[in-house]
Protein backbone atom coordinates (compact mmCIF):
# COMPACT_ATOMS: atom_id res chain seq x y z
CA UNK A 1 -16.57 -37.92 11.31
CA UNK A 2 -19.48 -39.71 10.03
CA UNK A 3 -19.90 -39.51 6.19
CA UNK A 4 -23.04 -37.80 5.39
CA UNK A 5 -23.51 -39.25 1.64
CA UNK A 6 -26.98 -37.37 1.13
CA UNK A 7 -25.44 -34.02 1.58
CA UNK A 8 -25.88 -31.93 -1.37
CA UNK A 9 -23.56 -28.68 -0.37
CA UNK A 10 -21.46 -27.72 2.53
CA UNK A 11 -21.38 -23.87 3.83
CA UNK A 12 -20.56 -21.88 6.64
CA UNK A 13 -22.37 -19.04 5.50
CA UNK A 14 -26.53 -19.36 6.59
CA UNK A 15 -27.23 -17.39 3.52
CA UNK A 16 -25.87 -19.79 0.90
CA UNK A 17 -27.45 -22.97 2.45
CA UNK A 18 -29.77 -24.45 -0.14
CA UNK A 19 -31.90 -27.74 0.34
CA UNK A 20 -30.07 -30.83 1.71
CA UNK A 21 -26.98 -29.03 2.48
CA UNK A 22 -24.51 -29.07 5.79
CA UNK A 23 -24.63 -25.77 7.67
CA UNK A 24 -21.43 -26.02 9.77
CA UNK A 25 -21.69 -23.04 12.24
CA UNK A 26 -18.08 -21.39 13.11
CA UNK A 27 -17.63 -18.87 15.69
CA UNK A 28 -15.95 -16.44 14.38
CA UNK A 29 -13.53 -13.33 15.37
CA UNK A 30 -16.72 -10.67 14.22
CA UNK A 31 -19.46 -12.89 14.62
CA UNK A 32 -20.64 -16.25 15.35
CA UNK A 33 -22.36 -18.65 13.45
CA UNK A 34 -24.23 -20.23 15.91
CA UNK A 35 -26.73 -17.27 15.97
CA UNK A 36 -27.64 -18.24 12.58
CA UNK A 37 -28.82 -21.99 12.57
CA UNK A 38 -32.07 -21.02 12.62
CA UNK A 39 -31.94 -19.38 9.77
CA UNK A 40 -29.79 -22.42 7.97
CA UNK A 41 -32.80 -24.28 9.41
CA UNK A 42 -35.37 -22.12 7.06
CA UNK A 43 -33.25 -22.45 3.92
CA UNK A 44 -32.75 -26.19 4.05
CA UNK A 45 -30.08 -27.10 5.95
CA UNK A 46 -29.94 -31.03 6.34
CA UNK A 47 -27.08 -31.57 9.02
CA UNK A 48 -25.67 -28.67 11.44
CA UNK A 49 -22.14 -29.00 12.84
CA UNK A 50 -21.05 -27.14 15.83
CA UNK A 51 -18.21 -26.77 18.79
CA UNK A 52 -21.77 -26.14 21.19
CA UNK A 53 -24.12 -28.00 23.11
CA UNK A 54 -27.53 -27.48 21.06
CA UNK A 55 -30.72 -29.26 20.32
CA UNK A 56 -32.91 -28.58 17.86
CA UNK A 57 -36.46 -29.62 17.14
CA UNK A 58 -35.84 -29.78 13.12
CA UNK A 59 -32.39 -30.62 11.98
CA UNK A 60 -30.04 -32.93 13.32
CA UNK A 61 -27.12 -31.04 15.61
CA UNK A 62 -23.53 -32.53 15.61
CA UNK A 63 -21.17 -31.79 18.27
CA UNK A 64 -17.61 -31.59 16.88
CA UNK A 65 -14.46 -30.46 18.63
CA UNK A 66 -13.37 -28.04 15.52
CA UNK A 67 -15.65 -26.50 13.05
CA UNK A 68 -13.30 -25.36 11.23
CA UNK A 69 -11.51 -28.96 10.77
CA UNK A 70 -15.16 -30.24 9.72
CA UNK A 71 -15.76 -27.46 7.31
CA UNK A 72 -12.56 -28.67 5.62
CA UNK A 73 -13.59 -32.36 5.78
CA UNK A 74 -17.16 -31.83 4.36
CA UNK A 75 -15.69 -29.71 1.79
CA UNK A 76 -13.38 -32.33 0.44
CA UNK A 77 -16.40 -34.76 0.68
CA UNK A 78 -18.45 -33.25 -1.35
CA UNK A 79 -16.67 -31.71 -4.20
CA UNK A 80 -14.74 -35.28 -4.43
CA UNK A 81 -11.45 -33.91 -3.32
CA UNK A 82 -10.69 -31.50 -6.45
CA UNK A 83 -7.74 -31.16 -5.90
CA UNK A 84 -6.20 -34.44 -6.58
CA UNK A 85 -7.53 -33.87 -10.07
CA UNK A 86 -5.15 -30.39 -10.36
CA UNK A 87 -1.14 -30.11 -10.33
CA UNK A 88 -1.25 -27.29 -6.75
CA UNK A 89 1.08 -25.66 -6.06
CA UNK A 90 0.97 -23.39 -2.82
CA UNK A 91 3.18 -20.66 -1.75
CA UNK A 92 3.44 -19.08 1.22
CA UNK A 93 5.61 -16.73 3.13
CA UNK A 94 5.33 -13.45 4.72
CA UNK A 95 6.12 -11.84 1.33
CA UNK A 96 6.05 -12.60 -1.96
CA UNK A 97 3.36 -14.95 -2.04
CA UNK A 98 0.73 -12.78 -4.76
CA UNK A 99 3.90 -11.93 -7.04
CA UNK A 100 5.17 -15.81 -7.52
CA UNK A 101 1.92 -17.29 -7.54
CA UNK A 102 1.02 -14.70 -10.47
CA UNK A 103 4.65 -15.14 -11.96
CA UNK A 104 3.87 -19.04 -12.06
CA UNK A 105 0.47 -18.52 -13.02
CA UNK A 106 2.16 -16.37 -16.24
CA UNK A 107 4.85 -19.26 -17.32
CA UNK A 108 2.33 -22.18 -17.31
CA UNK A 109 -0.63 -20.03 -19.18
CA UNK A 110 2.09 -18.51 -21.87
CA UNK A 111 3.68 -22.23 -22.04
CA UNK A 112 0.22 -22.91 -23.16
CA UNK A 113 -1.42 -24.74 -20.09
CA UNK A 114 -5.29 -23.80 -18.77
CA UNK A 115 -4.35 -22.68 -15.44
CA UNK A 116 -6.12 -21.70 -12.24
CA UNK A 117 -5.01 -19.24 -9.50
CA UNK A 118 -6.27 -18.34 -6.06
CA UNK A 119 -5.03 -15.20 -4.33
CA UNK A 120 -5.41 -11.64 -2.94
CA UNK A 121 -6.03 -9.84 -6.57
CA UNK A 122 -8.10 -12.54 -7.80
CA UNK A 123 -9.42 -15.87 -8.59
CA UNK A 124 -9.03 -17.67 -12.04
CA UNK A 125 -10.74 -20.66 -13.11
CA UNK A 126 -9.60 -21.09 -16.31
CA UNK A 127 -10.80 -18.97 -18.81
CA UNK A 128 -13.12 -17.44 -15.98
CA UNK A 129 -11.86 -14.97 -13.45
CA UNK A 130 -13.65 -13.77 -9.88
CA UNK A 131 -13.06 -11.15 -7.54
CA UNK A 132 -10.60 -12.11 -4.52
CA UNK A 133 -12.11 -11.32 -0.74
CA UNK A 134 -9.10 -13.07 0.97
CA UNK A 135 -5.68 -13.87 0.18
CA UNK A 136 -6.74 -17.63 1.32
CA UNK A 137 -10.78 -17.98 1.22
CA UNK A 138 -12.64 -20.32 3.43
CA UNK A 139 -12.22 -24.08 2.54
CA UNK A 140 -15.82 -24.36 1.46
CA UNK A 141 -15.10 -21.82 -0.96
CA UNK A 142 -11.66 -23.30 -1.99
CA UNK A 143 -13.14 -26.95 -2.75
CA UNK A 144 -15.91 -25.58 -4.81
CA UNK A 145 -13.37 -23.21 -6.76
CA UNK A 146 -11.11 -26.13 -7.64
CA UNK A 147 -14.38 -28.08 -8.57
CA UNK A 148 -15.05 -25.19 -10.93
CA UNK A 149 -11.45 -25.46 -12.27
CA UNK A 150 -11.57 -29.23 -12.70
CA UNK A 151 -15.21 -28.59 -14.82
CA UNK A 152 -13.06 -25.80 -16.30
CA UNK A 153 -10.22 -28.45 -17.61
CA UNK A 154 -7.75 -26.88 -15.60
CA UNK A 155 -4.22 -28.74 -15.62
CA UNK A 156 -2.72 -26.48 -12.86
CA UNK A 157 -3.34 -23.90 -10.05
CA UNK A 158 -1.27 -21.27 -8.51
CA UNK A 159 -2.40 -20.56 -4.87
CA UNK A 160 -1.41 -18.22 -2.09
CA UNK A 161 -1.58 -19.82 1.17
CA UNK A 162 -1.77 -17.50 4.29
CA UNK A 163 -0.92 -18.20 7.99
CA UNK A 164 -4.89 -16.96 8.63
CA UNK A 165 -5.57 -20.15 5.88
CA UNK A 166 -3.23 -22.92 7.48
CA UNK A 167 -4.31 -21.77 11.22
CA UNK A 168 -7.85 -21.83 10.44
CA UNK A 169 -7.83 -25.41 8.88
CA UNK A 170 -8.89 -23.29 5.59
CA UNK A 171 -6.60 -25.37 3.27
CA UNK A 172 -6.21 -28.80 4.98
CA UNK A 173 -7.01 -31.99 3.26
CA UNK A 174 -5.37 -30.16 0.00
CA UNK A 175 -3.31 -31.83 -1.97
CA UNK A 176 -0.28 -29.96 -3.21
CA UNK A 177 1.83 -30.86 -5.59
CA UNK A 178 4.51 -28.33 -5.10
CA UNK A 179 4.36 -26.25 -1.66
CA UNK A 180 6.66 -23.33 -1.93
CA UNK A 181 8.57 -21.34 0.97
CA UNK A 182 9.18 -17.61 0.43
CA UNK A 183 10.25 -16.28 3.48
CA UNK A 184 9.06 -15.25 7.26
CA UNK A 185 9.24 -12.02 8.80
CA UNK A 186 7.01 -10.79 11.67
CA UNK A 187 3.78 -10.20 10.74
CA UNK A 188 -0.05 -11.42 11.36
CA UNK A 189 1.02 -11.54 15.16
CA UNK A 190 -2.05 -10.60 15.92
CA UNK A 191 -3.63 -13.99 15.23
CA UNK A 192 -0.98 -16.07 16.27
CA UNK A 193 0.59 -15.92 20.31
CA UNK A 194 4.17 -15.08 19.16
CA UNK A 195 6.64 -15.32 16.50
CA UNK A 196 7.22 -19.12 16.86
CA UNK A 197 3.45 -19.72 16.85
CA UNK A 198 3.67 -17.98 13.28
CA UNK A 199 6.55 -20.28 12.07
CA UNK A 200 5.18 -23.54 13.47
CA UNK A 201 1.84 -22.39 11.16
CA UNK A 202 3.88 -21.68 7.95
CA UNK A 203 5.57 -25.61 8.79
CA UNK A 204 2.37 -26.85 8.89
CA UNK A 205 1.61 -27.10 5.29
CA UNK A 206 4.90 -28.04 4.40
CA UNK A 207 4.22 -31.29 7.62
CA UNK A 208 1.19 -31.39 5.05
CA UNK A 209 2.83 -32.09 1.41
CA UNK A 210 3.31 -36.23 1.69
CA UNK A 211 6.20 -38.10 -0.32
CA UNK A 212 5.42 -37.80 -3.90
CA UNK A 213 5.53 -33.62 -3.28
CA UNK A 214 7.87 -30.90 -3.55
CA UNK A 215 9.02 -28.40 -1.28
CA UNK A 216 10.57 -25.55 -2.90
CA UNK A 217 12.54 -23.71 0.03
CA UNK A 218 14.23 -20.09 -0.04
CA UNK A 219 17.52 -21.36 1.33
CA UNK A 220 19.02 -17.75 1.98
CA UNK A 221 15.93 -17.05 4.47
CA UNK A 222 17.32 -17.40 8.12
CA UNK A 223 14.13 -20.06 8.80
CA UNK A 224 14.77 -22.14 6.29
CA UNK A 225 16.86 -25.13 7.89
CA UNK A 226 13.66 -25.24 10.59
CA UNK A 227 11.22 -25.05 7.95
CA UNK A 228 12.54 -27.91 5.72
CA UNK A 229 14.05 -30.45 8.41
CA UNK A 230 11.80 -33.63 9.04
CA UNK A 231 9.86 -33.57 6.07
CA UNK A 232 8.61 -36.04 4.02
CA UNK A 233 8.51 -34.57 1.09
CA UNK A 234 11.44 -33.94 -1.65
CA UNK A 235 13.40 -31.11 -0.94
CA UNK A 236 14.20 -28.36 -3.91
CA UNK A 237 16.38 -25.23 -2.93
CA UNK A 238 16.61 -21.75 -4.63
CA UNK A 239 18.37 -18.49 -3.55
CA UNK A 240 21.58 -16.78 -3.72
CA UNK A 241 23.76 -19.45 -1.76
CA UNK A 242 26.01 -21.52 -3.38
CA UNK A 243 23.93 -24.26 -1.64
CA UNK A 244 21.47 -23.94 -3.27
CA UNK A 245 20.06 -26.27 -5.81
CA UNK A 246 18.71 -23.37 -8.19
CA UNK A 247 20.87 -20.59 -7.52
CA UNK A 248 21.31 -17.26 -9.11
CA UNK A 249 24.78 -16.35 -9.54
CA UNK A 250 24.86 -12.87 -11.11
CA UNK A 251 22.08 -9.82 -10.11
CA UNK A 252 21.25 -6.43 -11.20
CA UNK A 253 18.21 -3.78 -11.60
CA UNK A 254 17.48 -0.45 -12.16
CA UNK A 255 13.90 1.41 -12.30
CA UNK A 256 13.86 -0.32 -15.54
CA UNK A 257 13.57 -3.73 -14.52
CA UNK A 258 16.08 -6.69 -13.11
CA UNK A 259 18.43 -9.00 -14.86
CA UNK A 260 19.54 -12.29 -13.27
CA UNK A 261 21.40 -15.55 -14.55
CA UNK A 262 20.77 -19.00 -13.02
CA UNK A 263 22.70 -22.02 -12.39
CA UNK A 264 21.02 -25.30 -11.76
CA UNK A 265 21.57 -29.25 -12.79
CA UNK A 266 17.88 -29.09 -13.31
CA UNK A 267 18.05 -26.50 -16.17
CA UNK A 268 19.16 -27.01 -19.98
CA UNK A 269 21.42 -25.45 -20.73
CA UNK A 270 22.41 -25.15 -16.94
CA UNK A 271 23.17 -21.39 -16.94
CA UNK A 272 20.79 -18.83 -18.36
CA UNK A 273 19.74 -15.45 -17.92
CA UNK A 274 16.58 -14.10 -16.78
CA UNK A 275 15.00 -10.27 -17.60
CA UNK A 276 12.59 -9.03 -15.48
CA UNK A 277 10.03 -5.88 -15.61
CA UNK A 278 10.20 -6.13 -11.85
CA UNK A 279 12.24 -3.92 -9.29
CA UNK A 280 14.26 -5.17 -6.72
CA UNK A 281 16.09 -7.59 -5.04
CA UNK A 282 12.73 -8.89 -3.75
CA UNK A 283 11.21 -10.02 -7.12
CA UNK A 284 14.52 -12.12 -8.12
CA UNK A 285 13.63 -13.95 -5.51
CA UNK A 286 9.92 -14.50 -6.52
CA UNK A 287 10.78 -14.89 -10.26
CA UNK A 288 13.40 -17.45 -9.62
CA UNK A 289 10.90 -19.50 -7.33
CA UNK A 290 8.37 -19.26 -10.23
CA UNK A 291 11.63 -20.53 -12.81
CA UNK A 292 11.63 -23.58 -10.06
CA UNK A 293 8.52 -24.40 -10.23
CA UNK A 294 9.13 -24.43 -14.18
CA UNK A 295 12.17 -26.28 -14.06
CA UNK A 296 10.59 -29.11 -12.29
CA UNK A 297 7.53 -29.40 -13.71
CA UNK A 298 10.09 -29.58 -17.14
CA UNK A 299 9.49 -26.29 -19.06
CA UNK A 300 12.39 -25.32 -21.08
CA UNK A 301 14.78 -22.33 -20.57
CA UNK A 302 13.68 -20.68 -23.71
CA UNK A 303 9.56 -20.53 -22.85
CA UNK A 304 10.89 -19.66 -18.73
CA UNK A 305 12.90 -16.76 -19.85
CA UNK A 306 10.14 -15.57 -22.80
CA UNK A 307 6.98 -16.24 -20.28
CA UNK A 308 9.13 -14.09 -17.35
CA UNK A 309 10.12 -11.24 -19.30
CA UNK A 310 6.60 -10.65 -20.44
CA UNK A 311 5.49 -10.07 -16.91
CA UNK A 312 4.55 -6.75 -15.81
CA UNK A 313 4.18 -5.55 -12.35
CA UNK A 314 0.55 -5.06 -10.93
CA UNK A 315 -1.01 -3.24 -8.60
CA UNK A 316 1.18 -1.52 -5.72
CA UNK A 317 4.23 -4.13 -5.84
CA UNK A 318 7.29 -1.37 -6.56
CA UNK A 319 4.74 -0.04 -9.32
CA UNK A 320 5.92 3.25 -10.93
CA UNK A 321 2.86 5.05 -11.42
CA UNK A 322 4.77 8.14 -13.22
CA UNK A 323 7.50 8.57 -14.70
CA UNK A 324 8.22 11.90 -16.21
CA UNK A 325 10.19 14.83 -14.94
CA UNK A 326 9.92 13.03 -11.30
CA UNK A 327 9.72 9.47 -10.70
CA UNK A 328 6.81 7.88 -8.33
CA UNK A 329 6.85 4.30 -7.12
CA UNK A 330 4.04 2.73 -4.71
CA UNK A 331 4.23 -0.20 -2.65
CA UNK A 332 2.02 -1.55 -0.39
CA UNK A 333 4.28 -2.24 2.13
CA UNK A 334 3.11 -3.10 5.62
CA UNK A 335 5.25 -5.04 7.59
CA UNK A 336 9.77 -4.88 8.33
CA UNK A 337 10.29 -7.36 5.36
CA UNK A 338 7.81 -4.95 2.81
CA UNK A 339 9.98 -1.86 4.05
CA UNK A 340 13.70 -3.72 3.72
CA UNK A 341 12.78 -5.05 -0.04
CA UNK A 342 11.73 -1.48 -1.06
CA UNK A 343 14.40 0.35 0.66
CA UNK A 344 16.97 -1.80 -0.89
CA UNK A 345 15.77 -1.71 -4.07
CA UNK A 346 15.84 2.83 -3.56
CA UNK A 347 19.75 1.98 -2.87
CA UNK A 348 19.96 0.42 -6.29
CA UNK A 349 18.13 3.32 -8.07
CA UNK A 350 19.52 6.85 -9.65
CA UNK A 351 17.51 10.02 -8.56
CA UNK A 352 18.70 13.20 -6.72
CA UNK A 353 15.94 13.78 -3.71
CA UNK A 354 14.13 11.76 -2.20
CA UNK A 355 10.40 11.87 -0.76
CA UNK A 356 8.74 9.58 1.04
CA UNK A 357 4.74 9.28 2.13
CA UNK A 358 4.31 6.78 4.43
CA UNK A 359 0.84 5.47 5.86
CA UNK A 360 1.44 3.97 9.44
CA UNK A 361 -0.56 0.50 9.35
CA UNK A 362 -3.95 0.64 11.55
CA UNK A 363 -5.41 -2.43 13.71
CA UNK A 364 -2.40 -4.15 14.08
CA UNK A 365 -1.15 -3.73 17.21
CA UNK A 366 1.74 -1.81 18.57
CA UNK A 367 4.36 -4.44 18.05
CA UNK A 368 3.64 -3.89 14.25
CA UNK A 369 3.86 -0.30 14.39
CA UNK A 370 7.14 -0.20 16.35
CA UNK A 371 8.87 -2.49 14.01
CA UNK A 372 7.98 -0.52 10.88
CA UNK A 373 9.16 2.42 12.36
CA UNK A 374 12.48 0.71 13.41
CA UNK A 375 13.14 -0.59 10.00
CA UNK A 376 12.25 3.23 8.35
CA UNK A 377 15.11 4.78 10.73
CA UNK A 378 17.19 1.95 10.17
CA UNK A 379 17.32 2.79 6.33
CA UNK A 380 16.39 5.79 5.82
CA UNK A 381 19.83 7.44 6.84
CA UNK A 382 20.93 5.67 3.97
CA UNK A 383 18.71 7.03 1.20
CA UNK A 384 19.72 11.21 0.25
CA UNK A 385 15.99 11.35 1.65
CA UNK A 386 15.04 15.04 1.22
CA UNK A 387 11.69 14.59 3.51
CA UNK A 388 9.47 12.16 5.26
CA UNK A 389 5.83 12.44 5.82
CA UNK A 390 3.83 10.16 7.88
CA UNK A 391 0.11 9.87 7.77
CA UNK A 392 -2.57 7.90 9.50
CA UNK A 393 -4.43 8.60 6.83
CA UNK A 394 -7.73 9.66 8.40
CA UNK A 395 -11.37 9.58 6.82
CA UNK A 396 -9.93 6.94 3.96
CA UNK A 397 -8.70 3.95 6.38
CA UNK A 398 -12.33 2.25 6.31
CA UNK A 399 -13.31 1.11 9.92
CA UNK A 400 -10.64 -2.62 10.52
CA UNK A 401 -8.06 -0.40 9.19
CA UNK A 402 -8.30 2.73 11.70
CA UNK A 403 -5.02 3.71 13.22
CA UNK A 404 -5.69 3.64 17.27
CA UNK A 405 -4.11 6.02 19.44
CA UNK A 406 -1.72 3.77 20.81
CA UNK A 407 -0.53 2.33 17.59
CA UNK A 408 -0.13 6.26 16.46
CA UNK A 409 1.88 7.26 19.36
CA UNK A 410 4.46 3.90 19.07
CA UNK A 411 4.84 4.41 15.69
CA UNK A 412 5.89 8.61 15.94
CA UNK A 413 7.57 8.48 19.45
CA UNK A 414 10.20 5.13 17.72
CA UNK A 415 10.73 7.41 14.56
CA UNK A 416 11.72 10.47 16.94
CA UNK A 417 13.70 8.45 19.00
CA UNK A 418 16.09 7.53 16.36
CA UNK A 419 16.79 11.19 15.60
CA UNK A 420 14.97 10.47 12.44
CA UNK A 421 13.41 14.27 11.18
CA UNK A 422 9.62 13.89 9.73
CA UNK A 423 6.36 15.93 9.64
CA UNK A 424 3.13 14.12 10.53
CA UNK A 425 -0.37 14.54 9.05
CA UNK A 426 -3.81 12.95 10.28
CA UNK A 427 -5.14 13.13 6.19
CA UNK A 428 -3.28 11.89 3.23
CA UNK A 429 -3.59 14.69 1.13
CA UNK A 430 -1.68 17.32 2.81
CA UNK A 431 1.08 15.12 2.59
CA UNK A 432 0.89 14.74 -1.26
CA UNK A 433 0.59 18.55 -1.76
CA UNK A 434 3.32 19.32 0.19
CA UNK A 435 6.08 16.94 -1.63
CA UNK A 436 4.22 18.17 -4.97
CA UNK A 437 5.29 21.70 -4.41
CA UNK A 438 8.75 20.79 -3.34
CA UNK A 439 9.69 18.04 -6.08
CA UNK A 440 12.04 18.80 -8.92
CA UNK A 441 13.41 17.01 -12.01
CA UNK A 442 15.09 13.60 -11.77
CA UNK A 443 13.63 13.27 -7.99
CA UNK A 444 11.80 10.31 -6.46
CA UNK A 445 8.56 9.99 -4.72
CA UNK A 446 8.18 6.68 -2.52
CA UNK A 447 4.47 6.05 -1.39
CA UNK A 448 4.26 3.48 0.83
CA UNK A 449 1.89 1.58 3.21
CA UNK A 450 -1.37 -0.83 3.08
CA UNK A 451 -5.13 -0.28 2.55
CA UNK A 452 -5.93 3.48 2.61
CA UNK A 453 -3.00 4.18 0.77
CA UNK A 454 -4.12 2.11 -2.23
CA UNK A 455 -5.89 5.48 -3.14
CA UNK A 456 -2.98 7.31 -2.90
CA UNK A 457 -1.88 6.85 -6.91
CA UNK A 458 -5.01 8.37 -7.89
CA UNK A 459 -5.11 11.50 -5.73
CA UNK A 460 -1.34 12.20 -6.24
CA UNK A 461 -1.85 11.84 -9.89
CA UNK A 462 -5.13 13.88 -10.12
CA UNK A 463 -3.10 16.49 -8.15
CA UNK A 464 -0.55 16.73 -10.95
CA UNK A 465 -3.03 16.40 -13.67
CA UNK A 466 -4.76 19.75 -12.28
CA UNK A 467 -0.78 21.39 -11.63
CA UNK A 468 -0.34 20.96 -15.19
């Protein structure tokens, strides 16, 4: 690619070119880019990239074989590669990624560093936070956040790294410090042509981290021997195994918290113990990838364990929302390994009856939809439930969220052919009402599913507001 030094700004967005810039037109899944040079044109685009054939009477047109690629590439140019100037550390994973990225974020910020963080709740420059649009934004986007952070005197960043951002070139030319594995389950499938598309992806940015980085694997995932084999960067273990390099040895939680202890000849003292504010199974795992990411970087025991105990959980992670006569918890869970975490984290808990509202997961595709319904009669036998309510949630699912037909009928037709007994509504709300009038003391309500269900906490607490 020839080096265009006079290039003020990169974009891929027509309506943020300013004078001198590179418009790089992508076609997208929604819309394409292409339509817009003209307009690029008009606000001052200097150079235009594109995959097309095109000539133009007053900008110079590149042909390029992945506009995606250059985006990255013109990115890095002209912020001067920001991140070599930060300690990165990426994590990514089917699950887990906005909890550990948060959970490092947390130890490094207490410990007293200025710290950066890009994810699905938000993005932190420093002492300046923004509002997230995707878990991994576009690279333009990226490159100019880390330029703010390096501006910002930031000494490290925390950042989730999809599947969406390592197919879509969004993160490459990054330099990470630290790339962290949490696990892989099936999910995103439909971007990627099958499972093994999905893992070669997540290996990707792992193929990426060179020799002086770390890659911090989850050694009790069933992946994780593919994931770290052939790379050239140092590899760092953590889980339950006695392989591992940081493993935890001892485990517990209740719907007050977890409590863990850690062995590792990276630690001093090497065994210590770990309190969390966090339910489950699930979140030892992202709390002791976030103590790993400590432990190398050389923070003590003392400021891990103080920095981790402070943490409290956030929005729809295994977040009791009430917690009174009844208990609620809500999760956002939306693919088999969301469901397993929170269903084995009910097996650890002490109620009498059970109630679960569950949101089947729209524009996904029917593979999706069968699988969560597989792994909901696969555990649900297990759990004293007292009822089971499934909604499509209708009217609040905004419009690349709609449950189809199709995805409808898998989902309820797998569920009844288990012999598993629910009762189905189109809205949300009936749902709620229903387990409301049923629920008695020392019972537990589960609500669980993605997007329209994140206004499920409200209604089901404005419903017992207005009981009482």
């Amino acid at each position: 690619m020839k080096e265009y030094n006079n290039i003020s700004g990169v974009t891929c967005d027509s309506r943020k070119v300013g004078a001198g810039d590179a418009f790089v037109a992508i076609e997208g899944f929604e819309d394409d880019g292409n339509k817009y040079i003209d307009d690029a044109v008009k606000q001052g685009a200097e150079v235009v990239y594109t995959e097309r054939e095109i000539d133009h009477r007053e900008v110079q047109v590149v042909k390029v074989d992945n506009a995606r690629k250059i985006l990255a590439q013109l990115a890095n140019q002209v912020y001067n590669s920001p991140s070599e100037s930060l300690e990165l550390v990426g994590v990514t994973g089917t699950n887990g990624k906005t909890t550990t990225t948060h959970l490092i974020e947390k130890l490094f910020s207490g410990y007293g560093f200025t710290t950066g963080l890009i994810g699905t709740v938000k993005i932190k420059l420093g002492d300046k936070v923004e509002e997230a649009d995707l878990t991994t934004p576009g690279a333009d986007q990226i490159c100019n956040y880390m330029d703010k952070m390096v501006d910002n005197n930031v000494d490290i960043a925390a950042m989730e790294v999809s599947s969406h951002g390592i197919k879509l070139h969004r993160v490459e030319g990054l330099d990470f410090d630290i790339v962290v594995y949490t696990n892989l389950t099936k999910d995103h499938l439909d971007l990627h042509e099958d499972f093994e598309d999905y893992l070669a992806t997540k290996k990707e940015l792992f193929k990426q981290a060179g020799e002086e980085s770390t890659a911090l694997i989850n050694l009790d995932d069933e992946y994780a021997d593919r994931i770290m084999s052939g790379l050239s960067a140092e590899v760092i273990t953590y889980g339950f195994s006695d392989r591992a390099d940081i493993q935890v040895t001892e485990a517990s939680y209740d719907a007050g918290g977890s409590r863990f202890r850690i062995e590792s000849s990276l630690a001093s003292p090497q065994q210590f113990e770990i309190e969390l504010n966090l339910l489950g199974r699930h979140n030892i795992y992202n709390a002791l990838a976030a103590a790993a990411v400590g432990l190398i970087y050389g923070l003590s025991v003392e400021e891990i364990k103080a920095q981790l105990k402070e943490f409290n959980p956030f929005f729809r992670r295994l977040e009791v929302i009430y917690d009174d006569k009844f208990t609620i918890i809500d999760d956002c869970a939306h693919n088999p390994g969301n469901y397993r975490a929170v269903f084995e984290t009910i097996k650890e808990l002490d109620y009498d009856r059970l109630y679960i509202i569950n949101a089947i997961r729209g524009n996904r595709g029917i593979t999706v939809s069968r699988e969560n319904a597989e792994i909901i009669s696969k555990y649900i036998p297990d759990l004293n439930l007292s009822k089971l309510y499934i909604t499509s949630c209708e009217k609040l699912a905004n419009k690349y969220d709609v449950v189809s037909d199709e995805e409808r009928e898998v989902f309820l037709s797998t569920l009844c052919d288990s012999g598993l007994e629910f009762e189905y509504f189109d809205y949300l709300h009936p749902c709620l009402n229903q387990t409301l009038k049923q629920v008695k003391s020392n019972d537990l309500i589960i609500l669980l599913g993605a997007h329209a269900m994140d206004q499920a906490a409200d209604l089901i607490l404005n419903l017992i507001n207005n009981n009482n």
